[in-house]
Protein backbone atom coordinates (compact mmCIF):
# COMPACT_ATOMS: atom_id res chain seq x y z
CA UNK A 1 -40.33 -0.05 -13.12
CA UNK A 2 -37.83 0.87 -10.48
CA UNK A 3 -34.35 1.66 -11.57
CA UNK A 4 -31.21 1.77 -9.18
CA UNK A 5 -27.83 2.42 -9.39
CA UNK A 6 -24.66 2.48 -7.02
CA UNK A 7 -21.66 4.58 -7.15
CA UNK A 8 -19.15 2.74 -9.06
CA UNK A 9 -16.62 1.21 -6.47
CA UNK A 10 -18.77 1.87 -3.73
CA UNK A 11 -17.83 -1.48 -2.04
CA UNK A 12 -14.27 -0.04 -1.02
CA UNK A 13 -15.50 3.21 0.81
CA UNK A 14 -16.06 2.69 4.67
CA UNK A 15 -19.14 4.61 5.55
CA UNK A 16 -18.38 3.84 9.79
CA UNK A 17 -15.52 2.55 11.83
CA UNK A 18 -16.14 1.58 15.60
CA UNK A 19 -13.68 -0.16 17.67
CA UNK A 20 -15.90 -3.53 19.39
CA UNK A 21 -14.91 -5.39 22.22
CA UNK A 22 -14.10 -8.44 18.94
CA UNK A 23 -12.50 -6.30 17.16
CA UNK A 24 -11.92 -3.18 14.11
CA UNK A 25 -15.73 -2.80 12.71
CA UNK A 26 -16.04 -1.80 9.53
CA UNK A 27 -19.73 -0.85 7.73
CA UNK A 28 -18.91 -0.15 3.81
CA UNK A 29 -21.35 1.59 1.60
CA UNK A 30 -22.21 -1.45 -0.17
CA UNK A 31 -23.88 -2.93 3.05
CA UNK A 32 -20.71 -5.29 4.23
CA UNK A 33 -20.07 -5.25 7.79
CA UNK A 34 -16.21 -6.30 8.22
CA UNK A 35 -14.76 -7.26 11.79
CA UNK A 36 -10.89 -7.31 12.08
CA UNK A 37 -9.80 -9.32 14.85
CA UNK A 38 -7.82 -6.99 17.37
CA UNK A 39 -4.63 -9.33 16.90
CA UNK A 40 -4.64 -8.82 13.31
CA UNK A 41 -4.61 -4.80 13.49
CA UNK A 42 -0.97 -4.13 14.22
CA UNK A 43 -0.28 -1.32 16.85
CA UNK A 44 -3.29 -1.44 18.79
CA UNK A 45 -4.14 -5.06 21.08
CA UNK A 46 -7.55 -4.27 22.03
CA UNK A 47 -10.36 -1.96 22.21
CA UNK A 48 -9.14 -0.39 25.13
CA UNK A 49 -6.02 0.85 23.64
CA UNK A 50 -8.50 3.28 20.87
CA UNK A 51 -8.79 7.05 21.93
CA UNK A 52 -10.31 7.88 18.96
CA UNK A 53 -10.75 7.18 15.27
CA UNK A 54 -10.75 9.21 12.41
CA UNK A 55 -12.62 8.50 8.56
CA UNK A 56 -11.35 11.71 6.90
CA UNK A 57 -11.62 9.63 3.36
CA UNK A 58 -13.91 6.32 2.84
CA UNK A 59 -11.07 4.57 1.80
CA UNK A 60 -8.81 5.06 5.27
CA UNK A 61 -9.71 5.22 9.07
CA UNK A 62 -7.08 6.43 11.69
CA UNK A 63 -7.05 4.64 14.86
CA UNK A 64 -5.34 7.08 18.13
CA UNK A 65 -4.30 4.91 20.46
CA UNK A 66 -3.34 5.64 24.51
CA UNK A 67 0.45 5.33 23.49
CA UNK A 68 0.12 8.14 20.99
CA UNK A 69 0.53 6.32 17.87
CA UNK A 70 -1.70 6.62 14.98
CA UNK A 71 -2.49 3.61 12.81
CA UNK A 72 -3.49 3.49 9.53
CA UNK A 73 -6.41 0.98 8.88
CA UNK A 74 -6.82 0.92 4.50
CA UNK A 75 -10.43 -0.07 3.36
CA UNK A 76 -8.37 -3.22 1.64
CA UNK A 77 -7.43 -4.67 4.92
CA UNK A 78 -11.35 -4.34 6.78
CA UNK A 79 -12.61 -5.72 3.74
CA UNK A 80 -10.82 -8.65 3.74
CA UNK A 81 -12.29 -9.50 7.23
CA UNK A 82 -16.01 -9.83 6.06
CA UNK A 83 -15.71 -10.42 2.24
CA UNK A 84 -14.23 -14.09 1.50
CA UNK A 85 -14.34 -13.45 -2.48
CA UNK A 86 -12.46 -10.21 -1.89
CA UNK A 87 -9.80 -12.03 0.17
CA UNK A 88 -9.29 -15.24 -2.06
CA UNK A 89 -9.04 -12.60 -4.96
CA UNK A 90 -6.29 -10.36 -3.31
CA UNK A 91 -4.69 -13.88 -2.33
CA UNK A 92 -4.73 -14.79 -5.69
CA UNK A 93 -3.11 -11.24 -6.76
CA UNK A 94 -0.64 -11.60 -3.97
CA UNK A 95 0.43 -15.12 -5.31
CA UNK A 96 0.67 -13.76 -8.72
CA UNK A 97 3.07 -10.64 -7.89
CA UNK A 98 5.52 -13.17 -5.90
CA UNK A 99 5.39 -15.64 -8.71
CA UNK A 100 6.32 -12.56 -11.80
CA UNK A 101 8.63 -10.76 -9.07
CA UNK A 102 10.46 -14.45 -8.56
CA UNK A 103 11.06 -15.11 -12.69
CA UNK A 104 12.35 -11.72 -13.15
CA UNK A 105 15.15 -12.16 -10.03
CA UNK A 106 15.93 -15.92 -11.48
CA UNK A 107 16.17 -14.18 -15.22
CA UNK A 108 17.95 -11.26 -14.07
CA UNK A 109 20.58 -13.21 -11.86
CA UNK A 110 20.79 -15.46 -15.49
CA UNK A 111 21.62 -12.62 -17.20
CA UNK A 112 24.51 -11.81 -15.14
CA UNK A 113 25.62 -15.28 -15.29
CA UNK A 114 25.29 -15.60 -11.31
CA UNK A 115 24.70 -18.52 -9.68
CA UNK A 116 22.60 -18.31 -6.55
CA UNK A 117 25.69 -18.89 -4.29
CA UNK A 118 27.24 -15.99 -6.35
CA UNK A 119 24.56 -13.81 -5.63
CA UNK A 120 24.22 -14.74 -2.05
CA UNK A 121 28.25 -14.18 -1.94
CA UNK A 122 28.34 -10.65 -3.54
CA UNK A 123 24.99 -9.45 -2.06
CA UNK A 124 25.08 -10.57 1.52
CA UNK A 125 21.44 -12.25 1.01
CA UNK A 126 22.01 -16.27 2.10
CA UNK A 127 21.20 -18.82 -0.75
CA UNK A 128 18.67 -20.44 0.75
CA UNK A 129 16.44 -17.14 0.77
CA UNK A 130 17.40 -16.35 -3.24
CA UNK A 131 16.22 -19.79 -3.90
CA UNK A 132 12.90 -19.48 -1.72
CA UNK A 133 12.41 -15.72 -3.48
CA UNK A 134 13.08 -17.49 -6.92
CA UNK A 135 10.54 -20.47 -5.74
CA UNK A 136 7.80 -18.02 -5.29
CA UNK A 137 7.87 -19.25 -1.92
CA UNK A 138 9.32 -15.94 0.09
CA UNK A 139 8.49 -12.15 -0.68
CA UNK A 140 11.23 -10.11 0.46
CA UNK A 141 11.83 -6.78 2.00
CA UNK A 142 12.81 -4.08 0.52
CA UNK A 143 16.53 -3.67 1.94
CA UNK A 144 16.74 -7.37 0.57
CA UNK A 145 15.70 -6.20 -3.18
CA UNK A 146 18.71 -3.58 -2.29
CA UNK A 147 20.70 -6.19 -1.70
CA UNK A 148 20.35 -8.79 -5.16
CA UNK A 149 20.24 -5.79 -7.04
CA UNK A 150 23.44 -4.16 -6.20
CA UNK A 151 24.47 -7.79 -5.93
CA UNK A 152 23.64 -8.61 -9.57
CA UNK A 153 24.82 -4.66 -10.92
CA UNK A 154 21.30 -3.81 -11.16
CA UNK A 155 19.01 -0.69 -10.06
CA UNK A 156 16.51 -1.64 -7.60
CA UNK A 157 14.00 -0.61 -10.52
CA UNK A 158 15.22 -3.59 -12.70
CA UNK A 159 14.00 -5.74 -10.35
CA UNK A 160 10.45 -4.42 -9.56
CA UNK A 161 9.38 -3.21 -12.78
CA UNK A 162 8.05 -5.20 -15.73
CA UNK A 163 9.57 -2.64 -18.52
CA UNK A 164 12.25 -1.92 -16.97
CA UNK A 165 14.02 -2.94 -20.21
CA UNK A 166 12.50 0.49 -21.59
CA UNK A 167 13.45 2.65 -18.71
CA UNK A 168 16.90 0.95 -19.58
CA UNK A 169 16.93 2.26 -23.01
CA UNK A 170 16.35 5.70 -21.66
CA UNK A 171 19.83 5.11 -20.36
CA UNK A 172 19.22 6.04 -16.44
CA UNK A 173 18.92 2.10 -16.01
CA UNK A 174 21.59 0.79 -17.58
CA UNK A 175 23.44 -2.73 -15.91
CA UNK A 176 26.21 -1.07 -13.77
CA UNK A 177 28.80 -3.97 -14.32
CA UNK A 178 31.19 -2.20 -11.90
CA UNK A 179 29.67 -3.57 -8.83
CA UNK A 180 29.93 -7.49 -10.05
């Protein structure tokens, strides 16, 4: 009887990078071959633009391109390219974070007894945009998350972090009530 095993998490380490006239091609250890399209690997528009790349880890390449710039390339965003299940499962994770980060905004701007035009006045964010980040619909940056929580007397960490309530106890994240 022949008996096999793999190196747990395998699948995410890149075993060979090569830039193809179609695109990023990524080989992982698990036997995926991943192709990113050129137009989806920001900071370099074609094959022509790679000097070199580097795979100092499995998990992350380094493209040099003619400008000088190096860009990152995680094994997370090859994979995507080749593996469907991987992708629909990191879109379902994606969809997941925007849904728990949008109820903790809409309960935190509750708890200060904001209404969205409140919010939008005292944090410079328009309405429209608290509502869509509420919604689930928008994922903001990070100077916006800046923005609602200084806007609602919050630390940033209030609004990112599931026990926050616990870091609040600690007394470094109390509700700083000046700032409404």
């Amino acid at each position: 009887m022949v008996q096999a095993a793999m190196v747990q998490g395998a699948e995410r380490m890149m075993i060979s990078v090569e830039a193809s006239y179609d695109g990023l091609r990524v080989s992982f250890a698990d036997g995926l071959v991943s192709v990113a399209p050129w137009e989806s690997v920001a900071g370099v528009g074609s094959q022509a633009e790679v000097v070199s790349i580097e795979v100092d880890t499995p998990y992350e390449a380094v493209i040099r391109t003619r400008g000088g710039d190096a860009v990152e390339i995680p094994w997370d965003f090859a994979r995507q390219f080749g593996d469907a299940k991987y992708r629909d499962r990191m879109a379902e994770e994606t969809l997941r974070g925007q849904r728990k980060f949008a109820e903790r905004v809409r309960r935190l701007r509750r708890e200060a007894d904001l209404s969205q035009q409140r919010l939008a006045d005292l944090s410079g964010v328009g309405r429209v945009t608290i509502a869509r980040i509420e919604g689930a619909a928008q994922s903001p940056k990070l100077d916006t998350i800046q923005k609602l929580a200084t806007g609602m007397g919050y630390p940033v960490q209030a609004l990112l972090m599931d026990d926050w309530a616990d870091f609040a106890n600690d007394g470094a994240g109390s509700r700083n009530t000046q700032a409404l």
